[in-house]
N, C-alpha and C. Protein backbone atom coordinates (compact mmCIF):
# COMPACT_ATOMS: atom_id res chain seq x y z
N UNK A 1 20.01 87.36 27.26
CA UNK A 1 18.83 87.32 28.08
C UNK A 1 18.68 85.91 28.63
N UNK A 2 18.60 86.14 29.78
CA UNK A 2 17.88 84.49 30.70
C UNK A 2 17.09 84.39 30.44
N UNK A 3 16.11 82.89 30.27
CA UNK A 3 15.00 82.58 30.11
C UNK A 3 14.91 81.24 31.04
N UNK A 4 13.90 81.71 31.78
CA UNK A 4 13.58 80.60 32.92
C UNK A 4 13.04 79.51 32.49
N UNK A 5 13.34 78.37 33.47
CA UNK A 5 13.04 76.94 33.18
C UNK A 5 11.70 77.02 33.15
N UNK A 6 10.57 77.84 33.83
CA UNK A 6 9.90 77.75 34.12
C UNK A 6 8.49 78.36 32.85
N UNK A 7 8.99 78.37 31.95
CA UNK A 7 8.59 79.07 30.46
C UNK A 7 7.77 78.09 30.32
N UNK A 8 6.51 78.25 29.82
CA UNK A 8 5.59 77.26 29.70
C UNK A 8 5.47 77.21 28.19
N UNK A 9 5.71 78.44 27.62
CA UNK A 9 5.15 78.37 26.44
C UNK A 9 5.89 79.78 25.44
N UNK A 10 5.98 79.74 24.26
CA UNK A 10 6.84 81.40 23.63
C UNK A 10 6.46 81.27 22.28
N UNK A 11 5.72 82.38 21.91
CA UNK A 11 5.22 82.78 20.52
C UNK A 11 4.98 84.25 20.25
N UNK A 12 4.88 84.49 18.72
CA UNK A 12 4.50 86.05 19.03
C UNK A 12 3.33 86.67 18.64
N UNK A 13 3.34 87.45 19.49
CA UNK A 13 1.62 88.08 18.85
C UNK A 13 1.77 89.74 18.95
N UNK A 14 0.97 89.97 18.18
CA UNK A 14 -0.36 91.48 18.65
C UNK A 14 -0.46 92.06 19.44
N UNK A 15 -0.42 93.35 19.81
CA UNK A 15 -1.54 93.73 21.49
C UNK A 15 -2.27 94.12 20.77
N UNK A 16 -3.64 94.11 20.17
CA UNK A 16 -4.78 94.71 19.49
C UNK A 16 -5.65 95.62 20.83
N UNK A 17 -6.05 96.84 20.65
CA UNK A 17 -6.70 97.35 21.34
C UNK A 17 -8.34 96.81 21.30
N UNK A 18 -8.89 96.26 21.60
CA UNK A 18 -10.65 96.65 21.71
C UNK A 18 -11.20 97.45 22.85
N UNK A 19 -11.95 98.06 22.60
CA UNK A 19 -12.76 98.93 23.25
C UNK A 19 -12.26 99.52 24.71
N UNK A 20 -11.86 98.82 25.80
CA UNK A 20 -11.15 99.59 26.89
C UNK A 20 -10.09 98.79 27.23
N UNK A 21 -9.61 98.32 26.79
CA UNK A 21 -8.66 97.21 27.21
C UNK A 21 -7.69 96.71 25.73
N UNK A 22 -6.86 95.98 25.97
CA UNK A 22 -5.52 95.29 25.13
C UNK A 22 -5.42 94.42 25.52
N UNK A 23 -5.04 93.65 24.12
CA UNK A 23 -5.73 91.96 24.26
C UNK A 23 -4.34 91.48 23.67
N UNK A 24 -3.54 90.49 23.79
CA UNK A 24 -3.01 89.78 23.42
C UNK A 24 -3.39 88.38 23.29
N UNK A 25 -3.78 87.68 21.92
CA UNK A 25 -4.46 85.98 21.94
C UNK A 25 -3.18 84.91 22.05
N UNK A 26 -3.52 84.35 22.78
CA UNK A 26 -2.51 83.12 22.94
C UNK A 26 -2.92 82.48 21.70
N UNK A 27 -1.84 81.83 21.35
CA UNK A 27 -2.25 80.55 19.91
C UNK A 27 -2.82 79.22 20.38
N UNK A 28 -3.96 79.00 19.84
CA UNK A 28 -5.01 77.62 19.78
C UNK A 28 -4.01 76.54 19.79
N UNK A 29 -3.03 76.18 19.22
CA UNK A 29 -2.09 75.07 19.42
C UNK A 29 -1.29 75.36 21.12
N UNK A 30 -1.36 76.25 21.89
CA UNK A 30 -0.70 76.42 23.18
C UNK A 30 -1.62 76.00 24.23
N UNK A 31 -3.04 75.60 24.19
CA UNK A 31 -4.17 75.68 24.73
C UNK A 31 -3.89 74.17 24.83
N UNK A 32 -3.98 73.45 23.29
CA UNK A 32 -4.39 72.52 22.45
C UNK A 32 -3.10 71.36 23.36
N UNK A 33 -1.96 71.91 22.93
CA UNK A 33 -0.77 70.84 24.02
C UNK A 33 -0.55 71.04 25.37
N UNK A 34 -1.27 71.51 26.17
CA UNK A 34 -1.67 70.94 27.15
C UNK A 34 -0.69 72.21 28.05
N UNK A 35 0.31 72.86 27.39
CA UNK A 35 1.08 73.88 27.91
C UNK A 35 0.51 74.68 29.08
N UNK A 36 -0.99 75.55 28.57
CA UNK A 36 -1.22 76.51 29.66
C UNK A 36 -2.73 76.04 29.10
N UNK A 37 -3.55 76.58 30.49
CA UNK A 37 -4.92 76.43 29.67
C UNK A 37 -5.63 77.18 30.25
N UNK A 38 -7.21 77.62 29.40
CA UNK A 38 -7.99 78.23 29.61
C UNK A 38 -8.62 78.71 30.83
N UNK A 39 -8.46 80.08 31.40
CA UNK A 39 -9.14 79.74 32.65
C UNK A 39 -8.17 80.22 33.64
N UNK A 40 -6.99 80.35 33.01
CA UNK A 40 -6.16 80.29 34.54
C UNK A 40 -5.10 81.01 34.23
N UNK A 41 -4.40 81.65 35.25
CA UNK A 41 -3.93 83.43 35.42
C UNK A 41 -2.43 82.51 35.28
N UNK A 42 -1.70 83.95 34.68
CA UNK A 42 -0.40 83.75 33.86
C UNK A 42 0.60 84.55 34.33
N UNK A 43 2.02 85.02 34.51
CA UNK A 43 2.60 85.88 33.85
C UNK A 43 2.76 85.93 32.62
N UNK A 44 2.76 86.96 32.06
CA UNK A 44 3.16 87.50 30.82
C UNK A 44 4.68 88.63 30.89
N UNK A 45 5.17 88.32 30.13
CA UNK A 45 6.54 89.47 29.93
C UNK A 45 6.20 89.45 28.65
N UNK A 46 6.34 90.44 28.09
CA UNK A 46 6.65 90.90 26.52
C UNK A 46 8.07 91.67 26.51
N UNK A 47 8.41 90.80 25.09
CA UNK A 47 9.94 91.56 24.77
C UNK A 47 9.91 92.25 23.21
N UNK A 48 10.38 93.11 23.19
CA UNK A 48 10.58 94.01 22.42
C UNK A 48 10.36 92.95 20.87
N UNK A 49 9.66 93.04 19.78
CA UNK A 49 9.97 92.33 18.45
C UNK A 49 10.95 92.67 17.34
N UNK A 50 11.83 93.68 17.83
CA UNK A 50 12.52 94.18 17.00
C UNK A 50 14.12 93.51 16.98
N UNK A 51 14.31 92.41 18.30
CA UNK A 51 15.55 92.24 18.70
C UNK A 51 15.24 90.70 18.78
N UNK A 52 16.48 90.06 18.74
CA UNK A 52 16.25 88.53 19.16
C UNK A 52 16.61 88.37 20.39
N UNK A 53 15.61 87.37 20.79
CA UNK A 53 15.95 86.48 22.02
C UNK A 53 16.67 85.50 22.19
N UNK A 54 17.62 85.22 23.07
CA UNK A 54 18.55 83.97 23.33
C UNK A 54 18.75 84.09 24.84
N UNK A 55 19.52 83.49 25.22
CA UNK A 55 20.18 82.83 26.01
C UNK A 55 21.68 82.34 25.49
N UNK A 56 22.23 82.05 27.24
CA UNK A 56 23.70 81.28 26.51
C UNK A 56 23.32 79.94 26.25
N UNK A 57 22.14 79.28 26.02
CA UNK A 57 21.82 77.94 25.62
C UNK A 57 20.41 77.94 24.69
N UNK A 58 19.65 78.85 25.16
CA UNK A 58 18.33 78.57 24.34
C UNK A 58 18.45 79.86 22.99
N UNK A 59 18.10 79.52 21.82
CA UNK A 59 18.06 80.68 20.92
C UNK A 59 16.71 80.50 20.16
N UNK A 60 16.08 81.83 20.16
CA UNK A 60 14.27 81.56 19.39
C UNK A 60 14.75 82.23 18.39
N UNK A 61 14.87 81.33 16.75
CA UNK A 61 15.19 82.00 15.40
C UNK A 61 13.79 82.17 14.62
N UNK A 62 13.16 81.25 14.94
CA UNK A 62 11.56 81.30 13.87
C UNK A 62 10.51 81.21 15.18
N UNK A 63 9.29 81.23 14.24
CA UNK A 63 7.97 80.78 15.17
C UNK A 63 7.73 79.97 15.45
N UNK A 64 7.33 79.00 16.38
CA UNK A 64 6.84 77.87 16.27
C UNK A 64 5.92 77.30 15.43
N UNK A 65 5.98 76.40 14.76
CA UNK A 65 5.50 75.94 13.85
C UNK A 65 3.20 75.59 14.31
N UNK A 66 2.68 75.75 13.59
CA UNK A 66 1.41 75.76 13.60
C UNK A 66 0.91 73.87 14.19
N UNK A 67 2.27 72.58 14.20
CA UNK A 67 1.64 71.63 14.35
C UNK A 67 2.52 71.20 15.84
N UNK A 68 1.56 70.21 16.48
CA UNK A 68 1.97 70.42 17.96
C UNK A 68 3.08 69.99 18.20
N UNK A 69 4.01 70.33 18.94
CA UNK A 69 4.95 69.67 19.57
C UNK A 69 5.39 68.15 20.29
N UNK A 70 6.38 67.93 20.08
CA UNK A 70 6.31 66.31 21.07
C UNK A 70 6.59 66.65 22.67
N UNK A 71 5.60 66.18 23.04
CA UNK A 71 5.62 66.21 24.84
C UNK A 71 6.81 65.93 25.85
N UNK A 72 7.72 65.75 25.13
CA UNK A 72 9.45 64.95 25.39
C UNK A 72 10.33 66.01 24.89
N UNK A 73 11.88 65.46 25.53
CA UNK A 73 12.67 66.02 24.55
C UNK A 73 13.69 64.75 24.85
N UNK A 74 14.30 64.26 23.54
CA UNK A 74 15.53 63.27 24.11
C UNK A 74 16.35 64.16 25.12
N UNK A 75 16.91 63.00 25.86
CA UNK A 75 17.19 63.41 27.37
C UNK A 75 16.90 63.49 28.68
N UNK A 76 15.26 63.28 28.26
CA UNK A 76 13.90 63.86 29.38
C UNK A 76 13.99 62.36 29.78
N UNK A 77 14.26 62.75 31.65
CA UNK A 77 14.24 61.39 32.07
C UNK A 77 12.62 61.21 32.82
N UNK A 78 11.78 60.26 32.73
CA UNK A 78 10.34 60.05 33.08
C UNK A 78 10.28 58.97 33.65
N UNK A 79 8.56 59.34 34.67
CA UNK A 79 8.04 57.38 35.18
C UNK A 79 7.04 57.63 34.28
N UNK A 80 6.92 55.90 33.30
CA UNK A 80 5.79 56.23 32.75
C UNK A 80 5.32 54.53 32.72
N UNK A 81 4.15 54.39 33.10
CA UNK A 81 3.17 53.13 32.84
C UNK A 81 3.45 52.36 31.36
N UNK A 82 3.86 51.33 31.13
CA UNK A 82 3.54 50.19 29.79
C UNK A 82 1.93 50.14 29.78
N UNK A 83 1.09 50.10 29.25
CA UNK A 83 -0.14 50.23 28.61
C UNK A 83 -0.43 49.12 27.51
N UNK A 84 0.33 48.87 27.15
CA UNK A 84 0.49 47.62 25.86
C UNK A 84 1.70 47.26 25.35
N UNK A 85 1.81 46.30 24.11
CA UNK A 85 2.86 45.92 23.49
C UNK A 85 3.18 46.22 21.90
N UNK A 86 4.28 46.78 21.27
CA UNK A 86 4.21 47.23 20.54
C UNK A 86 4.16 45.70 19.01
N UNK A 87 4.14 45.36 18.26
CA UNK A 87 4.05 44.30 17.29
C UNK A 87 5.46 43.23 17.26
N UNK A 88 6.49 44.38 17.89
CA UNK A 88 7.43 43.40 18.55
C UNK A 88 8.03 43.30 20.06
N UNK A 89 6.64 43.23 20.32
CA UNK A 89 7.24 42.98 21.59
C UNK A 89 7.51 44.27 22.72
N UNK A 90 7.93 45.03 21.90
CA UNK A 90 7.98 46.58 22.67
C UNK A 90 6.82 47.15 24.04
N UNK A 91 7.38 47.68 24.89
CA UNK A 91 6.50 48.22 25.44
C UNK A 91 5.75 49.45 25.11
N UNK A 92 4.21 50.02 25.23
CA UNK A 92 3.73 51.19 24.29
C UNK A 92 4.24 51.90 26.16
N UNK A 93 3.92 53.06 26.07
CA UNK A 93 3.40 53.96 26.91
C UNK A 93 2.65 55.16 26.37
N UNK A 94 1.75 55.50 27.44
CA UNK A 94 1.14 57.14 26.44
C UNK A 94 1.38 58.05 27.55
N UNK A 95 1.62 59.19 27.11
CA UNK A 95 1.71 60.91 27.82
C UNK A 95 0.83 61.61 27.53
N UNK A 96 1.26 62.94 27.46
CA UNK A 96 0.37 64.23 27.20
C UNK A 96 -0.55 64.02 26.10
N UNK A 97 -1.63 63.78 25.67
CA UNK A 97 -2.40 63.78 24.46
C UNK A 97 -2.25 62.43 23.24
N UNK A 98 -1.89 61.48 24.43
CA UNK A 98 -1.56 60.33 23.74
C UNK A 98 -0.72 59.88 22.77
N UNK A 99 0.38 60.87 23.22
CA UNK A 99 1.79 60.61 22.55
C UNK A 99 2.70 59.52 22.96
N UNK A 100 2.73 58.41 21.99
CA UNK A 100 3.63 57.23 22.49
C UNK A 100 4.81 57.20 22.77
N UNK A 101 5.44 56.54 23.53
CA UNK A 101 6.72 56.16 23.56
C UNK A 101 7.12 54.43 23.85
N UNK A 102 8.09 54.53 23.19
CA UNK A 102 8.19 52.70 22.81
C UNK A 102 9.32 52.61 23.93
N UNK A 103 9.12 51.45 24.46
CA UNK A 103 10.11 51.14 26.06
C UNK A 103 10.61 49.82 25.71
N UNK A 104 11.61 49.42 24.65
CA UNK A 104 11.91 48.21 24.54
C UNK A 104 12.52 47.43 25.72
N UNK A 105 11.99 46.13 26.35
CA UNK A 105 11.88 45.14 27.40
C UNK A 105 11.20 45.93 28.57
N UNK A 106 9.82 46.25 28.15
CA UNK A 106 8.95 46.48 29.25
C UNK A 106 7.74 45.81 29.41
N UNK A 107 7.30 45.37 30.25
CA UNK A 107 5.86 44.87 30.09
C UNK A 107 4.68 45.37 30.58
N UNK A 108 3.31 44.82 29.80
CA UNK A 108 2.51 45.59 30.35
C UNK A 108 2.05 45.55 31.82
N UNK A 109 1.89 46.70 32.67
CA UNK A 109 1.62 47.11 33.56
C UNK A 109 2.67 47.61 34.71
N UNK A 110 4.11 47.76 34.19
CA UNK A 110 4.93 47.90 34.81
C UNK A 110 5.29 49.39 35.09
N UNK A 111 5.13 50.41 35.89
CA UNK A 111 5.91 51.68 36.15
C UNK A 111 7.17 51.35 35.95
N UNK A 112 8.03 52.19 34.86
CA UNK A 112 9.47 52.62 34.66
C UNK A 112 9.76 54.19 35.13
N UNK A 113 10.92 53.63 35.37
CA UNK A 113 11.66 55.22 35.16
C UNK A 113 12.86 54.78 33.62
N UNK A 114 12.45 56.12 32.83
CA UNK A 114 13.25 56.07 31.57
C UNK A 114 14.34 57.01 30.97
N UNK A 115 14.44 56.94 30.08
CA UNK A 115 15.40 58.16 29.70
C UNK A 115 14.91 58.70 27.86
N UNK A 116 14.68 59.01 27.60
CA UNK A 116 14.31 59.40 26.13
C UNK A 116 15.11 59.80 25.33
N UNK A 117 15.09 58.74 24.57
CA UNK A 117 16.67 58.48 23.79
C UNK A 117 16.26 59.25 22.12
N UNK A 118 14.93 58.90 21.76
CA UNK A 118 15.13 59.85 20.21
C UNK A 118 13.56 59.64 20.30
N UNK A 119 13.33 61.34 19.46
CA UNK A 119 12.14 62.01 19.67
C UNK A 119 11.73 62.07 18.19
N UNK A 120 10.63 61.61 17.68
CA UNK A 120 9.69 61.58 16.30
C UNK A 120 8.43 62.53 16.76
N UNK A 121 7.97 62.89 15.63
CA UNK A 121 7.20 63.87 15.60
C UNK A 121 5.87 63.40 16.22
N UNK A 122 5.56 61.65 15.37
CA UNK A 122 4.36 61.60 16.45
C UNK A 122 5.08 60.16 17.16
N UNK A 123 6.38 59.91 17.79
CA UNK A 123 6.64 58.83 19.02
C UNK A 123 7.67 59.15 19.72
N UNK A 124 8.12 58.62 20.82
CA UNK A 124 9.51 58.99 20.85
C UNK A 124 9.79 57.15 21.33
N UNK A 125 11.22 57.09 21.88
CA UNK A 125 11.99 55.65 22.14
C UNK A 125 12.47 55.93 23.83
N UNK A 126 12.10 55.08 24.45
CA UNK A 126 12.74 55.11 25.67
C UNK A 126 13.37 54.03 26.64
N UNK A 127 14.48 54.28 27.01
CA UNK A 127 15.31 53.42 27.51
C UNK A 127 14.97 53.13 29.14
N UNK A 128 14.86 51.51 29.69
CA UNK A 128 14.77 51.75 30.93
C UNK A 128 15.93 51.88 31.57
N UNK A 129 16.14 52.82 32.82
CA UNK A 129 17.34 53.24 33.63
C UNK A 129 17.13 52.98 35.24
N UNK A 130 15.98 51.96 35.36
CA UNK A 130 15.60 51.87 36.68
C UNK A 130 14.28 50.63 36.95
């Protein structure tokens, strides 16, 4: 199965019936990272729960875990603002929900373009490439 770049978000749920209608709840952590939000019209596809999903590159083995995701993935090339300095010197930057990334030889107030070299749960590291 293909799965488009364009996937905002993948978890599984329920269709619970209430009263005239079928409800499927998005999970409070999908709201919460900034993925999709309240308010505003979606596709939905549902796939069968009995079979796994993959791709020739992406494979979904478990659920996503209940704590949020990092806003990055090493690899992810970005422009992102220096904001401060890290205790050595480092440049900070912040993203989605004030997730850092450390820009060693950046200074503050400078737009980079970077590359995201290794991803921590709450930082990631980014290299300048520009």
């Amino acid at each position: 199965m293909e799965i488009s770049e364009k996937l905002l978000c993948l978890f599984s749920a329920e269709i619970e019936e209430t009263d005239d209608r079928f409800v499927v709840e998005v999970p409070k952590r999908e709201i919460e990272t900034g993925s999709v939000g309240a308010g505003e019209t979606y596709r939905v596809a549902l796939i069968s729960g009995d079979g796994e999903v993959a791709s020739s590159d992406t494979e979904v083995s478990e659920p996503p875990s209940d704590e949020p995701q990092p806003p990055v993935e090493a690899g992810e090339i970005r422009y992102v603002e220096i904001e401060d300095l890290g205790k050595q010197g480092d440049g900070i930057a912040r993203v989605e929900r004030g997730y850092v990334i450390i820009v060693p030889g950046a200074e503050v107030g400078e737009r980079v373009k970077i590359e995201v070299s290794e991803v921590k749960s709450n930082f990631a590291v980014g290299e300048i490439i520009e």
